[in-house]
Structures are given as structure tokens and as C-alpha cells.
PDB file of N, CA and C in Angstrom:
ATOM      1  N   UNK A   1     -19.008  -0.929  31.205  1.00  0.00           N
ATOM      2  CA  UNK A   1     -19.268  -0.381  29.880  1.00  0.00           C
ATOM      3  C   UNK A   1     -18.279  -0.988  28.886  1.00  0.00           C
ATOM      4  N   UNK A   2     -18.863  -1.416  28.056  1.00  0.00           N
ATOM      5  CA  UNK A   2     -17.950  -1.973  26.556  1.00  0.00           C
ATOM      6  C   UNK A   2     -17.319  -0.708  26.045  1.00  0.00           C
ATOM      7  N   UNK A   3     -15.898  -1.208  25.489  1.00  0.00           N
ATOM      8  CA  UNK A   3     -15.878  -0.295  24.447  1.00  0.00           C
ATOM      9  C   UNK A   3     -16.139  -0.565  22.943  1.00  0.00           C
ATOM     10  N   UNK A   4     -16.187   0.664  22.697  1.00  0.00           N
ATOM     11  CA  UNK A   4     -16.190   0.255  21.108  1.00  0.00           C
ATOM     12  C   UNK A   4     -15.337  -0.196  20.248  1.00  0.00           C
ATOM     13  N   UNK A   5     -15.211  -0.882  19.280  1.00  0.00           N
ATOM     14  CA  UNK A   5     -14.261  -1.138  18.458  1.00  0.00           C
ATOM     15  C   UNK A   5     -14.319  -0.355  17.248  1.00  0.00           C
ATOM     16  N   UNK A   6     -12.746   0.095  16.956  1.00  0.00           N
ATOM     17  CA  UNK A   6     -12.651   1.485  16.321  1.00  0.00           C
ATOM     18  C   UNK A   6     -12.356   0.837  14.590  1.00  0.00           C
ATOM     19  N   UNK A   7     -13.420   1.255  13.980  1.00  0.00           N
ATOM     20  CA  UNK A   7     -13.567   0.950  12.292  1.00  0.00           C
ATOM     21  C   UNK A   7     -12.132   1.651  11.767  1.00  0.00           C
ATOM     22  N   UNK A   8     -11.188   0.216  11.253  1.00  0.00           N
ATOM     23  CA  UNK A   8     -10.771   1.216  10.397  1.00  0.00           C
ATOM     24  C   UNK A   8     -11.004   2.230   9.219  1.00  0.00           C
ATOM     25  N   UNK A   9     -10.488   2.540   8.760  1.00  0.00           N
ATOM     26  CA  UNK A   9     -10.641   3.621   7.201  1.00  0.00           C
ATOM     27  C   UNK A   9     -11.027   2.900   6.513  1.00  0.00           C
ATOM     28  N   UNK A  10     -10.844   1.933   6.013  1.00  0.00           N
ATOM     29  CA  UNK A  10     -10.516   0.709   4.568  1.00  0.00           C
ATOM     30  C   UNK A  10     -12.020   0.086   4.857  1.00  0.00           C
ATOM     31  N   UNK A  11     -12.954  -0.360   6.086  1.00  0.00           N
ATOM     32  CA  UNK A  11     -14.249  -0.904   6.444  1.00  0.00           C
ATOM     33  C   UNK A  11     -15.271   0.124   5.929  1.00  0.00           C
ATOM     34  N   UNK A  12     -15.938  -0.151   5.166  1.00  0.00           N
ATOM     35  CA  UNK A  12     -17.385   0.436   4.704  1.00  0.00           C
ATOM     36  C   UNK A  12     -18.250   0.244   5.417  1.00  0.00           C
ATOM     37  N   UNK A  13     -19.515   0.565   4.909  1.00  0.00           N
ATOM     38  CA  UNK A  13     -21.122  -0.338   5.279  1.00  0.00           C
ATOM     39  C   UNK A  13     -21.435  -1.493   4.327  1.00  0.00           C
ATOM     40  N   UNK A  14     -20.628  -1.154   3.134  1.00  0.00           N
ATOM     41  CA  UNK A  14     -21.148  -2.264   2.024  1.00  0.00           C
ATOM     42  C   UNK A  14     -20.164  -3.119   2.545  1.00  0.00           C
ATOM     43  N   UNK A  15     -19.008  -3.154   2.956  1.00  0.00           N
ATOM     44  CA  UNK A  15     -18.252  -4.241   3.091  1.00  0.00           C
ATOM     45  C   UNK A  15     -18.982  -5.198   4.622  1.00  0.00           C
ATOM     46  N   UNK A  16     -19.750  -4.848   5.938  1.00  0.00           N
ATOM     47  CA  UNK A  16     -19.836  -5.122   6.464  1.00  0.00           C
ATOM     48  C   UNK A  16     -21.534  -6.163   6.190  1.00  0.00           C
ATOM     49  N   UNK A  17     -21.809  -5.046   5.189  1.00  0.00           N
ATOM     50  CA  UNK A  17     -23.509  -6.106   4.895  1.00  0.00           C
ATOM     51  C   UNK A  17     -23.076  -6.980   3.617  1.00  0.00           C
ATOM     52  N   UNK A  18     -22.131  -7.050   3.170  1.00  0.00           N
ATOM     53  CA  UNK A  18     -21.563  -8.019   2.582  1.00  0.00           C
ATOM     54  C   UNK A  18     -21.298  -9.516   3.294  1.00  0.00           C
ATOM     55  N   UNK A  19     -20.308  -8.994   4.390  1.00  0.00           N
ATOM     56  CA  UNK A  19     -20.278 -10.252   5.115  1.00  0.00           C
ATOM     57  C   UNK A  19     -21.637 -10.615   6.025  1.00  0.00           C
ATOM     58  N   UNK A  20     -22.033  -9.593   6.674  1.00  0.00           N
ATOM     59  CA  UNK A  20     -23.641 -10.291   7.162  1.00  0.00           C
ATOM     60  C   UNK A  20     -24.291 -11.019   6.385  1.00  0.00           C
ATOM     61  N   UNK A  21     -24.727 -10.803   4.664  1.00  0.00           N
ATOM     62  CA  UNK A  21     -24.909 -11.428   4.042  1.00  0.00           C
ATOM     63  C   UNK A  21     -24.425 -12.880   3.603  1.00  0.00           C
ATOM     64  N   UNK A  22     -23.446 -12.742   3.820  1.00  0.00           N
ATOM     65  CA  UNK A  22     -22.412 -13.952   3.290  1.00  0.00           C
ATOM     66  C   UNK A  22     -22.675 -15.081   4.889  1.00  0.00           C
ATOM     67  N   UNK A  23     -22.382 -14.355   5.936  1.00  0.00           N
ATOM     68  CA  UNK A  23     -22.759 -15.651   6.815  1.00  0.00           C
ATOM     69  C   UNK A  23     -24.272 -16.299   6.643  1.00  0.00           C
ATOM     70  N   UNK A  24     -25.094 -15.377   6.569  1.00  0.00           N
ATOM     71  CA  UNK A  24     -26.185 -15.933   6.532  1.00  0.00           C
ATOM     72  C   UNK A  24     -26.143 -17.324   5.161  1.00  0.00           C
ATOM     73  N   UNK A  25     -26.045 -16.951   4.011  1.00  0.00           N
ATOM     74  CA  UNK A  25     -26.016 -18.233   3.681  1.00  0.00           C
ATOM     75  C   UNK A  25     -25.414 -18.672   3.480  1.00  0.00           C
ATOM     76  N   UNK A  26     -24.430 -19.421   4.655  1.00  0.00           N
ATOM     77  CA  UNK A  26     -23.709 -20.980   5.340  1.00  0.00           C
ATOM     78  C   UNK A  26     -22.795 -20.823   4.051  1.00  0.00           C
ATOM     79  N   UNK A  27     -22.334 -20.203   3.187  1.00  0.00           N
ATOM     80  CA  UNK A  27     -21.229 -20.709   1.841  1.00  0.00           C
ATOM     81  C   UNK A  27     -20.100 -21.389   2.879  1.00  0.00           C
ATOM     82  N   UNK A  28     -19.672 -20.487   3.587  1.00  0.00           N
ATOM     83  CA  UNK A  28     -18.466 -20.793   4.724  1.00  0.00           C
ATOM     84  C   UNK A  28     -18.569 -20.276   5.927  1.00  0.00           C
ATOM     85  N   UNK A  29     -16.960 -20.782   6.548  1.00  0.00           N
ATOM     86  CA  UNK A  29     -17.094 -20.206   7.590  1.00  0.00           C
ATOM     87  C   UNK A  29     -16.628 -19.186   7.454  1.00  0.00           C
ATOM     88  N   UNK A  30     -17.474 -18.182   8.777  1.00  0.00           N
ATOM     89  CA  UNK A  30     -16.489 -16.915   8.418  1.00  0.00           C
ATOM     90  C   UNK A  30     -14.711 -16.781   8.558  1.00  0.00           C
ATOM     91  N   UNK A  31     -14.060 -17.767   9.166  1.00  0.00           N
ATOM     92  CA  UNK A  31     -12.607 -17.312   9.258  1.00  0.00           C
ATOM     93  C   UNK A  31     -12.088 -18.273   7.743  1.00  0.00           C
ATOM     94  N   UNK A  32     -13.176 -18.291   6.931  1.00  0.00           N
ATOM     95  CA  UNK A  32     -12.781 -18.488   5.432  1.00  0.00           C
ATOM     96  C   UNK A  32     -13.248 -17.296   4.304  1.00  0.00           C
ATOM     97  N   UNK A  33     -13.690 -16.253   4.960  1.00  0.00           N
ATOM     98  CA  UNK A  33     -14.205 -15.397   4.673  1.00  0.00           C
ATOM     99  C   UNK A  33     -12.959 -14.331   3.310  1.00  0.00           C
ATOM    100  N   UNK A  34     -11.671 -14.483   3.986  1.00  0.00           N
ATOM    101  CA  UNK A  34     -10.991 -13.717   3.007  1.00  0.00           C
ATOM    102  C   UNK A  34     -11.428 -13.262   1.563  1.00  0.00           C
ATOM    103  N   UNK A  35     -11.470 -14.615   1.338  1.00  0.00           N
ATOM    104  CA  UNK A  35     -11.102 -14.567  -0.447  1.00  0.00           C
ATOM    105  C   UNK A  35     -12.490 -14.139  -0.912  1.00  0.00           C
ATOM    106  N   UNK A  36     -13.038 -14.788  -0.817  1.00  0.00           N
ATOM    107  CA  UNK A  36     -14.913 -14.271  -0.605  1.00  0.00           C
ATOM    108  C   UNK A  36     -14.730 -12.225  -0.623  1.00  0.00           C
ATOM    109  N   UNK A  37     -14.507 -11.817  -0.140  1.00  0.00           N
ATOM    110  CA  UNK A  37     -14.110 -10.477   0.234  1.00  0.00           C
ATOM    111  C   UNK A  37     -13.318  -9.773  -0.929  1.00  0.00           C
ATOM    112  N   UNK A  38     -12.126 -10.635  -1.140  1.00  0.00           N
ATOM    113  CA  UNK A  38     -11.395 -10.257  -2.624  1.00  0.00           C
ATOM    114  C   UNK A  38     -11.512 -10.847  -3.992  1.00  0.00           C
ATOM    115  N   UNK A  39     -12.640 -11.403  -4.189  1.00  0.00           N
ATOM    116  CA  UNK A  39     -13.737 -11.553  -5.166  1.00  0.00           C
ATOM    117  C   UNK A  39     -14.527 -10.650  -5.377  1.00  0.00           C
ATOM    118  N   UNK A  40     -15.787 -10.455  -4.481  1.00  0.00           N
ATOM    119  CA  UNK A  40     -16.530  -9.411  -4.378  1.00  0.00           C
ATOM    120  C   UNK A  40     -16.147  -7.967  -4.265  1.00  0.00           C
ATOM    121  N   UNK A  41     -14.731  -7.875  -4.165  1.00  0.00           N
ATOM    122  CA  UNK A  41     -14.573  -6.376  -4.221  1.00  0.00           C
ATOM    123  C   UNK A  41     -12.903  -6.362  -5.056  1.00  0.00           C
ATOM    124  N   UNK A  42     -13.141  -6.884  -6.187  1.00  0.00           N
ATOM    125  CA  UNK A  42     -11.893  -6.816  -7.349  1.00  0.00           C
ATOM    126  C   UNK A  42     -10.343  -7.053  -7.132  1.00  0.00           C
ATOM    127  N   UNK A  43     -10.486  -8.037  -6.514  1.00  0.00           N
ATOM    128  CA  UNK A  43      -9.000  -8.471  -6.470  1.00  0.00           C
ATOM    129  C   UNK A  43      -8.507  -7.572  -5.090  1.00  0.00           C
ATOM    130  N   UNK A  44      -9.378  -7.512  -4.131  1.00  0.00           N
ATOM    131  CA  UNK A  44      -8.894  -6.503  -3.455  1.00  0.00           C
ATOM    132  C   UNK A  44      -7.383  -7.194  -2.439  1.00  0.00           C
ATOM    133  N   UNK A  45      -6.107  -6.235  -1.678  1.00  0.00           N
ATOM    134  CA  UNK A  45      -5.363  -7.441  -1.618  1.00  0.00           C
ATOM    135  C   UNK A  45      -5.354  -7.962   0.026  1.00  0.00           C
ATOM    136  N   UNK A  46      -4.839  -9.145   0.933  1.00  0.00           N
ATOM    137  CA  UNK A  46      -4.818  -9.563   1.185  1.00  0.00           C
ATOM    138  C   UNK A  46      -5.145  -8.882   2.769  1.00  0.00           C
ATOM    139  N   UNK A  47      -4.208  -7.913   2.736  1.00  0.00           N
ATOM    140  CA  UNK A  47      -4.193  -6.920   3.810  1.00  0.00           C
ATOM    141  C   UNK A  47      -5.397  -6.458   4.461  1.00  0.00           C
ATOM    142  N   UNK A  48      -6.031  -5.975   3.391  1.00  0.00           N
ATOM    143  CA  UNK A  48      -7.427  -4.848   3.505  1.00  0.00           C
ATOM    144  C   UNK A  48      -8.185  -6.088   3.623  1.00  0.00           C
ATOM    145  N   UNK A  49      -8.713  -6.873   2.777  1.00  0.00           N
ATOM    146  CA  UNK A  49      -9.370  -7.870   3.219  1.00  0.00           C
ATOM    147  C   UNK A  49      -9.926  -8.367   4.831  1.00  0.00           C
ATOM    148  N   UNK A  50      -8.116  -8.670   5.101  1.00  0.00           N
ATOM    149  CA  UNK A  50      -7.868  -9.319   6.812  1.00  0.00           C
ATOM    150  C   UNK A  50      -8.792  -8.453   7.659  1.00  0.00           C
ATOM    151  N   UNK A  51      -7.844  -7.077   7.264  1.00  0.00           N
ATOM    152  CA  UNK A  51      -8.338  -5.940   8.096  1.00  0.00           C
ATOM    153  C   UNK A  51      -9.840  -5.733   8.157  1.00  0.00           C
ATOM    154  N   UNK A  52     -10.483  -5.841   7.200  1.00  0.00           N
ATOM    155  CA  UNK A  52     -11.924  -5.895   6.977  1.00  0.00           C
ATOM    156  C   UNK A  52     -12.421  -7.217   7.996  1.00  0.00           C
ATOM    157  N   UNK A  53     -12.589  -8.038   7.680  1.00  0.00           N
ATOM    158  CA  UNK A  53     -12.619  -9.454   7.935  1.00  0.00           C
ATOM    159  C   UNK A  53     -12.563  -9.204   9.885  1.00  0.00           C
ATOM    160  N   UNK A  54     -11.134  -8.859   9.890  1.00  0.00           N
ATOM    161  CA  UNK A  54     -11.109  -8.712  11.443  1.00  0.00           C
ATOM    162  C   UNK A  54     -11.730  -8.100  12.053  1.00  0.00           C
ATOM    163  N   UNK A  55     -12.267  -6.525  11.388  1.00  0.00           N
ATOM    164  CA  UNK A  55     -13.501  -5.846  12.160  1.00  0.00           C
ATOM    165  C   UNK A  55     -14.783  -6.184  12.405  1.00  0.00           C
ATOM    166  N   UNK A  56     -14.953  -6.893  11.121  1.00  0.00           N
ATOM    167  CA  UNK A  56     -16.570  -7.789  11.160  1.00  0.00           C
ATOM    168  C   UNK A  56     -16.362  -8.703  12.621  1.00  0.00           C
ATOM    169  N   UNK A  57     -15.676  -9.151  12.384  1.00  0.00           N
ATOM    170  CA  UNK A  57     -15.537 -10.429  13.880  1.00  0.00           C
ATOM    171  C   UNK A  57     -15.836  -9.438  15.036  1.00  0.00           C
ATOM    172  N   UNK A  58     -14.686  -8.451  15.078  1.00  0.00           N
ATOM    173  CA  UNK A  58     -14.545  -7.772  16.037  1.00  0.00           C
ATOM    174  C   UNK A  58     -16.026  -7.201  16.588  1.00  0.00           C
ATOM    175  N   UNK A  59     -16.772  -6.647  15.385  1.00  0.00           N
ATOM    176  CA  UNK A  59     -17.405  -5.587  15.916  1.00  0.00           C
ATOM    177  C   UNK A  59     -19.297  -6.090  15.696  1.00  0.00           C
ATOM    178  N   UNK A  60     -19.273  -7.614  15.518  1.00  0.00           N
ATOM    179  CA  UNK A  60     -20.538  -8.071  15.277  1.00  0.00           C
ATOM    180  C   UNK A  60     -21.221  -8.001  16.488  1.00  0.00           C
ATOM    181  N   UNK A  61     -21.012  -8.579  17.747  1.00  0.00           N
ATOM    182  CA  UNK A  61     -22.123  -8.442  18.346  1.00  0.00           C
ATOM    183  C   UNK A  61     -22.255  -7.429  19.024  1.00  0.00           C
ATOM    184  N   UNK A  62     -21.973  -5.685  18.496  1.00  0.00           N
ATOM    185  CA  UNK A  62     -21.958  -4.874  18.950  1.00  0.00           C
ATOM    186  C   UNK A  62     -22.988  -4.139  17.853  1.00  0.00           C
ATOM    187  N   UNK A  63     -22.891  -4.810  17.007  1.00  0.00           N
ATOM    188  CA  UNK A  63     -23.601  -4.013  15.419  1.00  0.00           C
ATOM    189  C   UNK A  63     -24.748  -4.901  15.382  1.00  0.00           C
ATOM    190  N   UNK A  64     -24.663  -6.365  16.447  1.00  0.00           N
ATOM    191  CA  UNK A  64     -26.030  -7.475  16.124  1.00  0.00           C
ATOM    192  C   UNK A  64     -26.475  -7.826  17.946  1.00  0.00           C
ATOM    193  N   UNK A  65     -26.690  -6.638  18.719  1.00  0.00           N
ATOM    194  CA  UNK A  65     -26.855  -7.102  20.057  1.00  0.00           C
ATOM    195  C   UNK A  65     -27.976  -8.386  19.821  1.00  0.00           C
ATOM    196  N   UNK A  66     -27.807  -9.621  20.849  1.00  0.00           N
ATOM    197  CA  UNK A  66     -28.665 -10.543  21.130  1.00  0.00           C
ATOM    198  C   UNK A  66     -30.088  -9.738  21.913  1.00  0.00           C
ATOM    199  N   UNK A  67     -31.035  -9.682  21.460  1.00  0.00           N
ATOM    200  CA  UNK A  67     -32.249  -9.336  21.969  1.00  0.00           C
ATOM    201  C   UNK A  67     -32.621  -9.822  23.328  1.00  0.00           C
ATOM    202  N   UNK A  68     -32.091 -11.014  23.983  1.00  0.00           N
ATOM    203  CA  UNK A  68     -32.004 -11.784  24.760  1.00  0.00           C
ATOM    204  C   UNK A  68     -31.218 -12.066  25.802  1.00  0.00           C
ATOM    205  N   UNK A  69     -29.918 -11.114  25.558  1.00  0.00           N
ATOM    206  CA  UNK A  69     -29.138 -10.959  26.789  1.00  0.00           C
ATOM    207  C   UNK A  69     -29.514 -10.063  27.524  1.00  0.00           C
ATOM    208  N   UNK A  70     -30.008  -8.989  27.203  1.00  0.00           N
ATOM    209  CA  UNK A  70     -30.682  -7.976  28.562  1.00  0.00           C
ATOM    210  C   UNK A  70     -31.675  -8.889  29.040  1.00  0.00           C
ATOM    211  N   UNK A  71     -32.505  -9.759  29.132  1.00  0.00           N
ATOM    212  CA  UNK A  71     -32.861 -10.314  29.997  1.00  0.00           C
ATOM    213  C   UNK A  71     -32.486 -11.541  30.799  1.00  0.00           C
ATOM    214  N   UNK A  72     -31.449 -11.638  30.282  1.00  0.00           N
ATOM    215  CA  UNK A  72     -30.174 -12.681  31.361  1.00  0.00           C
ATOM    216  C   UNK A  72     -29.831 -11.910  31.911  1.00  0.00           C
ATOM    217  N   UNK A  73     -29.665 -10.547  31.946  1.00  0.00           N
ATOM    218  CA  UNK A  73     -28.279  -9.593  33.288  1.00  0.00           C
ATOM    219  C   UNK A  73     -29.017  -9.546  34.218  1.00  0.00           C
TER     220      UNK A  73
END
């Protein structure tokens, strides 16, 4: 059993379909994702950003299961 990865306080829903959004169209990569983040949400600072940033990584293919790995196990 996986565990979960625990959202901090500072992670929204808008902040997370922000970045879903944002990978989808290719602007960058996501571990260029910061500033992108503190644009779109007012100068926000560097910290909260990361922290944001790091949960998306963290917690994508738990929030985007592959349709396709239950039939590899």
C-alpha cells in the first residue's frame, strides 16, 4: 500500500490545476515551474512556491493514476 503524501496548508486546488495546466502546455519544465507560480499568484515568495511546486511533483501520480498500470500488475 502507498502512502499518501500529506498536502501542506499553503497547497490549494487552484494551485495544483494551475500547474496541471501549466505542464500541459510544454511553456517549461516543471522543475522551472517556480516563478511561473509567483507570477500567477502575486509575487508569492520563494518558500511557498517550492513548497507548492514540491507537492505537485510529489503527489501527481497519485492525483493522475496511469489507467494502464493496473493492467501491468
Amino acid at each position: 500500500m502507498q502512502d499518501k503524501t500529506i498536502q501542506p496548508a499553503c497547497v490549494t486546488e487552484t494551485h495544483l490545476l494551475f500547474l496541471d495546466a501549466l505542464r500541459l502546455t510544454g511553456l517549461t519544465n516543471m522543475y522551472g515551474a517556480r516563478p511561473y507560480i509567483q507570477k500567477a499568484f502575486n509575487g508569492m515568495d520563494d518558500r511557498t512556491a517550492s513548497k507548492i511546486l514540491a507537492y505537485w511533483m510529489a503527489s501527481f501520480e497519485e492525483r493522475h493514476p496511469d489507467p494502464d498500470s493496473e493492467a501491468r500488475q
